[in-house]
PDB file of N, CA and C in Angstrom:
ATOM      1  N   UNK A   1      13.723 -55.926  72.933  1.00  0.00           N
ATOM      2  CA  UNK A   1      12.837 -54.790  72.823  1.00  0.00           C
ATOM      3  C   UNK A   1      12.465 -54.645  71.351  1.00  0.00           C
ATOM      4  N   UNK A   2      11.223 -54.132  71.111  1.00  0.00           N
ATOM      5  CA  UNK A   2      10.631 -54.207  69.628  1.00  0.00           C
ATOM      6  C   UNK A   2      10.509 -52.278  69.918  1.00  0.00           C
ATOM      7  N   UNK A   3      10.826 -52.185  68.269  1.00  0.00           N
ATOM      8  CA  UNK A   3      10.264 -51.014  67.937  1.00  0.00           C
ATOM      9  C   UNK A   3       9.681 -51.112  67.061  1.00  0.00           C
ATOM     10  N   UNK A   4       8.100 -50.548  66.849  1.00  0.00           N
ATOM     11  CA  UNK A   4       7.321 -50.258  66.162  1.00  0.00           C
ATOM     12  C   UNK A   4       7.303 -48.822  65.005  1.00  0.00           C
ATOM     13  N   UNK A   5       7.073 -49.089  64.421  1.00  0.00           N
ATOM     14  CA  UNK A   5       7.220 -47.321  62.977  1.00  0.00           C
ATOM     15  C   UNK A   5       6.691 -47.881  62.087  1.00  0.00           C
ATOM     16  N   UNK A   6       5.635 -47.375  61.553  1.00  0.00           N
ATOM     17  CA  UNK A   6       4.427 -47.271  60.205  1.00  0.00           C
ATOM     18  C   UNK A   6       4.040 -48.983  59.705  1.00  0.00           C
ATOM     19  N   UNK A   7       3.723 -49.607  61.608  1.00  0.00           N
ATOM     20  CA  UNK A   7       3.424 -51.103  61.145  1.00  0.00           C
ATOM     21  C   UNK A   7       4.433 -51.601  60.994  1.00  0.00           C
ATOM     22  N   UNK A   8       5.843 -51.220  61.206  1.00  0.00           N
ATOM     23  CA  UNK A   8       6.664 -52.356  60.992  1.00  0.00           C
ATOM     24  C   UNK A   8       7.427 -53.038  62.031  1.00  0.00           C
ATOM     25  N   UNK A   9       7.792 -53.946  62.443  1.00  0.00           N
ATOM     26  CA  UNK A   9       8.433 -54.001  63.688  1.00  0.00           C
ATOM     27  C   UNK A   9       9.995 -54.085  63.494  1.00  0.00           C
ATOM     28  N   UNK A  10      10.414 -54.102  64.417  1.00  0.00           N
ATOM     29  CA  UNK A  10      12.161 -54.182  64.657  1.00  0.00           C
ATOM     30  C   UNK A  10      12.318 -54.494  65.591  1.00  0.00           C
ATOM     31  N   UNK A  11      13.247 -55.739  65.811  1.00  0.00           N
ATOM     32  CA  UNK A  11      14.126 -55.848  66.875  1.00  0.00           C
ATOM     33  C   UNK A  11      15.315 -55.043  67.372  1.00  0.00           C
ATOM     34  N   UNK A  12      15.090 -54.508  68.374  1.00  0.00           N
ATOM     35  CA  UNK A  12      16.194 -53.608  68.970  1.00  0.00           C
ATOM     36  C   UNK A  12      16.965 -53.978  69.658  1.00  0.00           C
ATOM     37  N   UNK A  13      18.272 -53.197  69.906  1.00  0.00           N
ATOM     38  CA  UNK A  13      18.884 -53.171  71.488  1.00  0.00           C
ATOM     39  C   UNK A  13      19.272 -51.747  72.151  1.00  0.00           C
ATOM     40  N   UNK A  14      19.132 -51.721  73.020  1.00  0.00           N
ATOM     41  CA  UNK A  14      19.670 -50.230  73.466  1.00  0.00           C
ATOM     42  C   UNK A  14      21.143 -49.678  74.051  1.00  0.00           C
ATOM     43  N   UNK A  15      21.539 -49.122  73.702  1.00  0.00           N
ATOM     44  CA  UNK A  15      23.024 -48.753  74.229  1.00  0.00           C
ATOM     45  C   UNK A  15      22.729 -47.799  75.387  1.00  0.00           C
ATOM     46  N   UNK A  16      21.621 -47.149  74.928  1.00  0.00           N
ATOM     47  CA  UNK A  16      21.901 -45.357  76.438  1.00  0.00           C
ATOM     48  C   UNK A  16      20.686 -45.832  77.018  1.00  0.00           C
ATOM     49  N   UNK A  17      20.722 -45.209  77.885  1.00  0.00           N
ATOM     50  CA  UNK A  17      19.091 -45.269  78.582  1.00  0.00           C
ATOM     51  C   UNK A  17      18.912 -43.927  79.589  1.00  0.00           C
ATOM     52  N   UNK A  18      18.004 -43.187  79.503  1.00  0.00           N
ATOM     53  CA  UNK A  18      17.540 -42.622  80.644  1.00  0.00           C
ATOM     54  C   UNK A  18      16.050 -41.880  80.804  1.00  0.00           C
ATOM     55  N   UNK A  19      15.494 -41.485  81.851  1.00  0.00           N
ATOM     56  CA  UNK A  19      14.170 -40.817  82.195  1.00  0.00           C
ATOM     57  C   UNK A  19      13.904 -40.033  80.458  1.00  0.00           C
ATOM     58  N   UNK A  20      14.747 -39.199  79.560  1.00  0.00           N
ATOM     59  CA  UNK A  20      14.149 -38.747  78.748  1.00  0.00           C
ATOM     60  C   UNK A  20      14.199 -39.520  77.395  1.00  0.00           C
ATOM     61  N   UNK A  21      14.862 -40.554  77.067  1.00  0.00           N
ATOM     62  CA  UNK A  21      14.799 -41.074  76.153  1.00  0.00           C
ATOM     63  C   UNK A  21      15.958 -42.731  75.755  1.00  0.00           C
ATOM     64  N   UNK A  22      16.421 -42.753  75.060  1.00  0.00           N
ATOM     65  CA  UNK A  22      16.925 -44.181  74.795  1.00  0.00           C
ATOM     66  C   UNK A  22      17.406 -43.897  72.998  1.00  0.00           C
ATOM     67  N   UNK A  23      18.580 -44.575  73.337  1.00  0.00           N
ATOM     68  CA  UNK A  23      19.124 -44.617  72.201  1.00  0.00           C
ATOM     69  C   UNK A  23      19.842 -46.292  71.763  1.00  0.00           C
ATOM     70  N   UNK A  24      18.812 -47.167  70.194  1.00  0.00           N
ATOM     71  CA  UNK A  24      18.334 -48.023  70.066  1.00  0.00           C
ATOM     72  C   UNK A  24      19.202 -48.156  68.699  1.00  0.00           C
ATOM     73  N   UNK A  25      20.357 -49.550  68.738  1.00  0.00           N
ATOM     74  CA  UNK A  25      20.594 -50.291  67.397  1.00  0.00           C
ATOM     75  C   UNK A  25      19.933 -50.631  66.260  1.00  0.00           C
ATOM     76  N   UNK A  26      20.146 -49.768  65.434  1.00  0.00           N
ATOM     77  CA  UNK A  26      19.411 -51.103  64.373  1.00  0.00           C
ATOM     78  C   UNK A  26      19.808 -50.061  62.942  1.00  0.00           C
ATOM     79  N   UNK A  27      19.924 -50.780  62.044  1.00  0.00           N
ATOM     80  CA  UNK A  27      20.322 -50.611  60.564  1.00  0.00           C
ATOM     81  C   UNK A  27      19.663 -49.750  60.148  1.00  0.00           C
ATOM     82  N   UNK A  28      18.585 -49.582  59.972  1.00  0.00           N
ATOM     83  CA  UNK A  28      18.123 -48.489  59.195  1.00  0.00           C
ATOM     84  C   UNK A  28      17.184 -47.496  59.864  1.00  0.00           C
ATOM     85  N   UNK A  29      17.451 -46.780  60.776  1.00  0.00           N
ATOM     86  CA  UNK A  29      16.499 -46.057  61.626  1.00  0.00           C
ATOM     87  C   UNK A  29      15.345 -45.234  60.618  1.00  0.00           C
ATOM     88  N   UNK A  30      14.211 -45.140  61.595  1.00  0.00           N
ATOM     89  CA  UNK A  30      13.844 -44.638  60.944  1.00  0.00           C
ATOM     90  C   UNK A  30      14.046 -42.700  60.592  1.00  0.00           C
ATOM     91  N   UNK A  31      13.101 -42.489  59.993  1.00  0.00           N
ATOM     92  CA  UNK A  31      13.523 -40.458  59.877  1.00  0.00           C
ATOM     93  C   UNK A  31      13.172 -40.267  61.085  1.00  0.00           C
ATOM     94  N   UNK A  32      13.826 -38.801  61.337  1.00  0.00           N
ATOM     95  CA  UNK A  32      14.068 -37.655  62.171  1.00  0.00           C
ATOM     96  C   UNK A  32      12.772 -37.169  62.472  1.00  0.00           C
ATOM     97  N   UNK A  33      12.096 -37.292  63.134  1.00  0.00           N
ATOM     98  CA  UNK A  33      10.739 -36.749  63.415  1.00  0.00           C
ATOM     99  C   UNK A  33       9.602 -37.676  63.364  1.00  0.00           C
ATOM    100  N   UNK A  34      10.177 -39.198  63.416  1.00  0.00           N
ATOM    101  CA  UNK A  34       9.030 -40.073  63.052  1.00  0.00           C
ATOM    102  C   UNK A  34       8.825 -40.845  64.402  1.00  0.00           C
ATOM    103  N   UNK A  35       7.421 -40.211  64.772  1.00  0.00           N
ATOM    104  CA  UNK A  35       6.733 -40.939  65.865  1.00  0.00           C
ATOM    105  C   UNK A  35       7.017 -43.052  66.241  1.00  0.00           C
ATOM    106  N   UNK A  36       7.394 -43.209  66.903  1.00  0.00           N
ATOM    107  CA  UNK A  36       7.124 -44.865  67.270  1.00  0.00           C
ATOM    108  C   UNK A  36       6.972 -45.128  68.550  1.00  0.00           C
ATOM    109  N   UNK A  37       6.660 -46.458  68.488  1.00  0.00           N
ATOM    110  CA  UNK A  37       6.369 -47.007  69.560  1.00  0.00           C
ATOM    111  C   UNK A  37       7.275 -48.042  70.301  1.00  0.00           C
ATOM    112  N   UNK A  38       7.799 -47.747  71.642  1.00  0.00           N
ATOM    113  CA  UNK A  38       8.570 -49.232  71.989  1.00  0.00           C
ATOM    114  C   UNK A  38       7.894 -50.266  72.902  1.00  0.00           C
ATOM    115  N   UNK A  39       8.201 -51.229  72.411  1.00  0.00           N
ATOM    116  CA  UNK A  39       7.392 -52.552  73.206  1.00  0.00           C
ATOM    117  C   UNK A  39       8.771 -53.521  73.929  1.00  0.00           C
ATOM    118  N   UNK A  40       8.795 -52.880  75.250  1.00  0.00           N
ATOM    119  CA  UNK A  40       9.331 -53.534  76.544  1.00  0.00           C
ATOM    120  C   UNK A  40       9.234 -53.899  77.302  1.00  0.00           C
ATOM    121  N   UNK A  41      10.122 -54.241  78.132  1.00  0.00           N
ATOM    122  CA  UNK A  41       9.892 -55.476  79.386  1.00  0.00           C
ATOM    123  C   UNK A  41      10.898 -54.370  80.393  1.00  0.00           C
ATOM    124  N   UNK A  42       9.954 -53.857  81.522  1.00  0.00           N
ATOM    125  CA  UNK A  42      11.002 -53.307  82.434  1.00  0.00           C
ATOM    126  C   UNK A  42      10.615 -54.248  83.384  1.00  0.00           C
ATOM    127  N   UNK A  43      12.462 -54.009  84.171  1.00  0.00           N
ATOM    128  CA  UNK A  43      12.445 -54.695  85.630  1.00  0.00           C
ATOM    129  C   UNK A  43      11.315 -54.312  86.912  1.00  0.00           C
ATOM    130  N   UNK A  44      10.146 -55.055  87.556  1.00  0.00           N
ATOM    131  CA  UNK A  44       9.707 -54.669  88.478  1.00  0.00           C
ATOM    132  C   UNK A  44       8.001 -54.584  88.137  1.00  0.00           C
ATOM    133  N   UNK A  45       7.947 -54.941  86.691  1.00  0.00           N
ATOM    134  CA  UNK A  45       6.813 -54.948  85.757  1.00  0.00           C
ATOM    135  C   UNK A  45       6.099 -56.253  85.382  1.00  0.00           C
ATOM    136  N   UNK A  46       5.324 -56.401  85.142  1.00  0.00           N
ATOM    137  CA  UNK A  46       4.535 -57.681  85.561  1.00  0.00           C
ATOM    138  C   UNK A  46       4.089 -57.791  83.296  1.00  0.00           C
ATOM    139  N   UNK A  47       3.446 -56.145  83.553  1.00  0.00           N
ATOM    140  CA  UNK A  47       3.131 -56.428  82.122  1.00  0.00           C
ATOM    141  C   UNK A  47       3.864 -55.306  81.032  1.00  0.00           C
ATOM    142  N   UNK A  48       3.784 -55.602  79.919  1.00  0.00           N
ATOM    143  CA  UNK A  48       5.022 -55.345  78.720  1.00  0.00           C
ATOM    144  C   UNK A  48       4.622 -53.855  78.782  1.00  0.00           C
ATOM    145  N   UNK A  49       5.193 -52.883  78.449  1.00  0.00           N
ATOM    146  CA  UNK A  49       5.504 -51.584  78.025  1.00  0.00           C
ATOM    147  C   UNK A  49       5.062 -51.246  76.972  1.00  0.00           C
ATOM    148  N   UNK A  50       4.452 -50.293  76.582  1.00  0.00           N
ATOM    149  CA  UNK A  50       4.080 -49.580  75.415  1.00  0.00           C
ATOM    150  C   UNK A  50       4.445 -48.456  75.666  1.00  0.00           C
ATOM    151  N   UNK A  51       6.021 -47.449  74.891  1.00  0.00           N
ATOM    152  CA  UNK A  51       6.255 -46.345  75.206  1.00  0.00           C
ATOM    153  C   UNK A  51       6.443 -45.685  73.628  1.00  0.00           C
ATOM    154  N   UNK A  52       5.617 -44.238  73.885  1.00  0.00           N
ATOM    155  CA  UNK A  52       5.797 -43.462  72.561  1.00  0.00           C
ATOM    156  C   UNK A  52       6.569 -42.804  72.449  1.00  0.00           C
ATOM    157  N   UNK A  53       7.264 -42.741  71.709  1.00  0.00           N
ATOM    158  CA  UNK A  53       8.920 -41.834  71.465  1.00  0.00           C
ATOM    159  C   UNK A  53       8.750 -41.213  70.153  1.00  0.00           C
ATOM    160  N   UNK A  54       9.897 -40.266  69.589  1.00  0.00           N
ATOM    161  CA  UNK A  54      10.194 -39.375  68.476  1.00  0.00           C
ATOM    162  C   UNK A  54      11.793 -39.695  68.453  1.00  0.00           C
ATOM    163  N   UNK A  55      11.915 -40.179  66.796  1.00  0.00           N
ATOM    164  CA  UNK A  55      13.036 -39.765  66.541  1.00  0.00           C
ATOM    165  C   UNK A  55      13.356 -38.559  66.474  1.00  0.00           C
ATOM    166  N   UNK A  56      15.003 -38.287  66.817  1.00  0.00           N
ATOM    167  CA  UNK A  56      15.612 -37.006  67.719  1.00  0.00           C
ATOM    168  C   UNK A  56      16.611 -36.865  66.390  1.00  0.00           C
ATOM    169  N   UNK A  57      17.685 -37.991  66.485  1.00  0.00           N
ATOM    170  CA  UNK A  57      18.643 -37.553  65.801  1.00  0.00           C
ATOM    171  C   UNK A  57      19.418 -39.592  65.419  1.00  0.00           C
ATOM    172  N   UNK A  58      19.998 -39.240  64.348  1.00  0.00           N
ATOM    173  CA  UNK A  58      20.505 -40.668  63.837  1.00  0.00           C
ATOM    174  C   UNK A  58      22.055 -40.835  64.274  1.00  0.00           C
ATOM    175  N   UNK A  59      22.499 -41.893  64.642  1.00  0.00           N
ATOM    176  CA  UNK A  59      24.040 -42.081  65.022  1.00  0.00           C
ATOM    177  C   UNK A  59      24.733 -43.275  63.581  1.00  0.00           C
ATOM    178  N   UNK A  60      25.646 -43.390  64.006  1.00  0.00           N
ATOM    179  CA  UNK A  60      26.232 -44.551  63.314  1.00  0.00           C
ATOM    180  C   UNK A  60      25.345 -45.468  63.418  1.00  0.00           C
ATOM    181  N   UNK A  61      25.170 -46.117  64.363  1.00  0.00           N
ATOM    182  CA  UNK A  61      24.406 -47.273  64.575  1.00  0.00           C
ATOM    183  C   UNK A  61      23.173 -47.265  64.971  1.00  0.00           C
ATOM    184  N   UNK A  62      22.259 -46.290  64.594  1.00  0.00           N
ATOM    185  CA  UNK A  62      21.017 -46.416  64.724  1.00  0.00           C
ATOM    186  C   UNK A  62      20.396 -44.584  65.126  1.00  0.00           C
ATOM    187  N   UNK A  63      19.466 -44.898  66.319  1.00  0.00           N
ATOM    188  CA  UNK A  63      19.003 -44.006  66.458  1.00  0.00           C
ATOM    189  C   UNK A  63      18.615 -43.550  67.778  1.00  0.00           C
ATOM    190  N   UNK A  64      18.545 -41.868  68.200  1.00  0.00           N
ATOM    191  CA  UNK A  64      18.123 -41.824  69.477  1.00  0.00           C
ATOM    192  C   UNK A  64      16.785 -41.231  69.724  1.00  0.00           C
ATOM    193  N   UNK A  65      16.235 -42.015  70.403  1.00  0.00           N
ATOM    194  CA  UNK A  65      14.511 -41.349  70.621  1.00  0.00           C
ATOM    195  C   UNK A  65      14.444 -40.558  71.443  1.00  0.00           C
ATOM    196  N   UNK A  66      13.362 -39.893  72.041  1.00  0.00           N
ATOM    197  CA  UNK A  66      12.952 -38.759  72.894  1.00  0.00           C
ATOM    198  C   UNK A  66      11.682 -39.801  73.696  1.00  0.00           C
ATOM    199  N   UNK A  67      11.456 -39.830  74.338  1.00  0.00           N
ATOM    200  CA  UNK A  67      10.432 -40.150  74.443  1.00  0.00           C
ATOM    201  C   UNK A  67       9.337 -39.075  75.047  1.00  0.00           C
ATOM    202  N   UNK A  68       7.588 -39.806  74.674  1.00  0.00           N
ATOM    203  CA  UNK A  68       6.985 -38.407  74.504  1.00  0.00           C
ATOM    204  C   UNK A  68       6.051 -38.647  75.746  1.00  0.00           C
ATOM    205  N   UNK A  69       6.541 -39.377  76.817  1.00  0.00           N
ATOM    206  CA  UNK A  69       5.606 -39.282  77.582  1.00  0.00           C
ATOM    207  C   UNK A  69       5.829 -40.728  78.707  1.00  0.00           C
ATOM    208  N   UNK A  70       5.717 -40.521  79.815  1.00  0.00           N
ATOM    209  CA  UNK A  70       6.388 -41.894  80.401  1.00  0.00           C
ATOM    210  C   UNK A  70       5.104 -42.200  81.500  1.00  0.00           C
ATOM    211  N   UNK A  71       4.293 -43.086  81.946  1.00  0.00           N
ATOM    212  CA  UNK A  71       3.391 -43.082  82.902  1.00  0.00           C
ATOM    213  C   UNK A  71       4.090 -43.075  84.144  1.00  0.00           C
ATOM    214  N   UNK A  72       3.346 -43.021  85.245  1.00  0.00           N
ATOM    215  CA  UNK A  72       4.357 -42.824  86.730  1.00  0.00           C
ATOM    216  C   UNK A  72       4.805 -44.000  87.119  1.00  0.00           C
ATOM    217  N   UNK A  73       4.211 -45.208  86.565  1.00  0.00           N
ATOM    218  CA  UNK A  73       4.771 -46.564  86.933  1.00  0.00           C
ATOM    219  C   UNK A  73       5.953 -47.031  85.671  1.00  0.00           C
ATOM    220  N   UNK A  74       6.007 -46.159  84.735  1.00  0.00           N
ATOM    221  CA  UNK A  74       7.275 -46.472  83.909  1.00  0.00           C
ATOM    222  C   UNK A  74       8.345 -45.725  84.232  1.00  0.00           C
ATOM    223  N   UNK A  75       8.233 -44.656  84.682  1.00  0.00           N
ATOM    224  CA  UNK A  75       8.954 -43.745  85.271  1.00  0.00           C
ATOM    225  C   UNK A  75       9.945 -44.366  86.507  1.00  0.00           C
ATOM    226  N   UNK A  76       8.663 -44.973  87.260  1.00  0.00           N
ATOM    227  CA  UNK A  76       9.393 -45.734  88.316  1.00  0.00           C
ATOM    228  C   UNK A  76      10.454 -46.556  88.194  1.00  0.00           C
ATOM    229  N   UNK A  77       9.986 -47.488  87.336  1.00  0.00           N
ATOM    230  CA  UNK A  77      10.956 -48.909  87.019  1.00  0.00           C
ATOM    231  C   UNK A  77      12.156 -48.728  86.433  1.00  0.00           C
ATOM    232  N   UNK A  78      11.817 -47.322  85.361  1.00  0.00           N
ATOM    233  CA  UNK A  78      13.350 -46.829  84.870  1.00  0.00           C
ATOM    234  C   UNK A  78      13.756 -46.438  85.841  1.00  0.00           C
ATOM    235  N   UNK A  79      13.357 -45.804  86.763  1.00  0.00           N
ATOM    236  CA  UNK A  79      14.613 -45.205  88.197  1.00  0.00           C
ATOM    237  C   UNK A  79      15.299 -46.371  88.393  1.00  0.00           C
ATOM    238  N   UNK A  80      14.407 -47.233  88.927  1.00  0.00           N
ATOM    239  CA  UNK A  80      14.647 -48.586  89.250  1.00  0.00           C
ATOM    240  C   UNK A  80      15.790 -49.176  88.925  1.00  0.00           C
ATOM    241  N   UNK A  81      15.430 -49.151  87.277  1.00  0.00           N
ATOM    242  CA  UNK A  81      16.738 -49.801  86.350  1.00  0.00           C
ATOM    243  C   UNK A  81      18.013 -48.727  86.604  1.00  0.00           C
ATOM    244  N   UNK A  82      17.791 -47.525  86.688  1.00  0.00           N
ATOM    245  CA  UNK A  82      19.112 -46.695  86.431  1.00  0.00           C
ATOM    246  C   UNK A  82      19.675 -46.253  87.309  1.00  0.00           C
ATOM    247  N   UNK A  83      19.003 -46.767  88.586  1.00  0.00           N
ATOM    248  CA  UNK A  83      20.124 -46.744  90.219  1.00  0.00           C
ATOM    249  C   UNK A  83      20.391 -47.911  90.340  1.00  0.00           C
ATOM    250  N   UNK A  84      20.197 -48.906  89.546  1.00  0.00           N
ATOM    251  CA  UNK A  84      21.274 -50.020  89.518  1.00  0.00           C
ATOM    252  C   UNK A  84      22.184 -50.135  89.299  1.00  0.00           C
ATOM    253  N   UNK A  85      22.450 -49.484  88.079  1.00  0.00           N
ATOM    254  CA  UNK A  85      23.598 -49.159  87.140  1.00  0.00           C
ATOM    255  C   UNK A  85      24.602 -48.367  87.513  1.00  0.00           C
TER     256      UNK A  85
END
């Protein structure tokens, strides 16, 4: 999974996941209030994800987003993914 913030990209990974947001590895998160974008691959999806999120709050290891908006077919696939689990 890539995260996008002010043109830059990052490779991510995610530890949490759910319908309101995702919380994503990486070294230097960005600030607390800074809009990005994630570029994913959900299960059940043919084509890649573009989801807009807000940083929420920073952990040890990165950061947790909010996300600001989910379409009904992303919505879906995360159910998808998280009654698997």
């Amino acid at each position: 999974m890539t995260l996008v913030c002010d043109g830059q990209e990052y490779e991510v990974v995610s530890r949490d996941l759910s319908l309101g947001g995702i919380f994503v590895v990486l070294d230097r998160p960005p600030p607390i209030g800074a809009k990005v974008v994630l570029r994913m691959s959900l299960p059940n999806l043919k084509e890649t994800s573009f989801i807009s999120a807000t940083v929420r709050w920073h952990g040890d290891a990165g950061a947790g987003l909010r996300f600001d908006g989910l379409r009904a077919i992303e919505a879906w696939a995360l159910n998808q993914l998280l009654s698997d689990e």
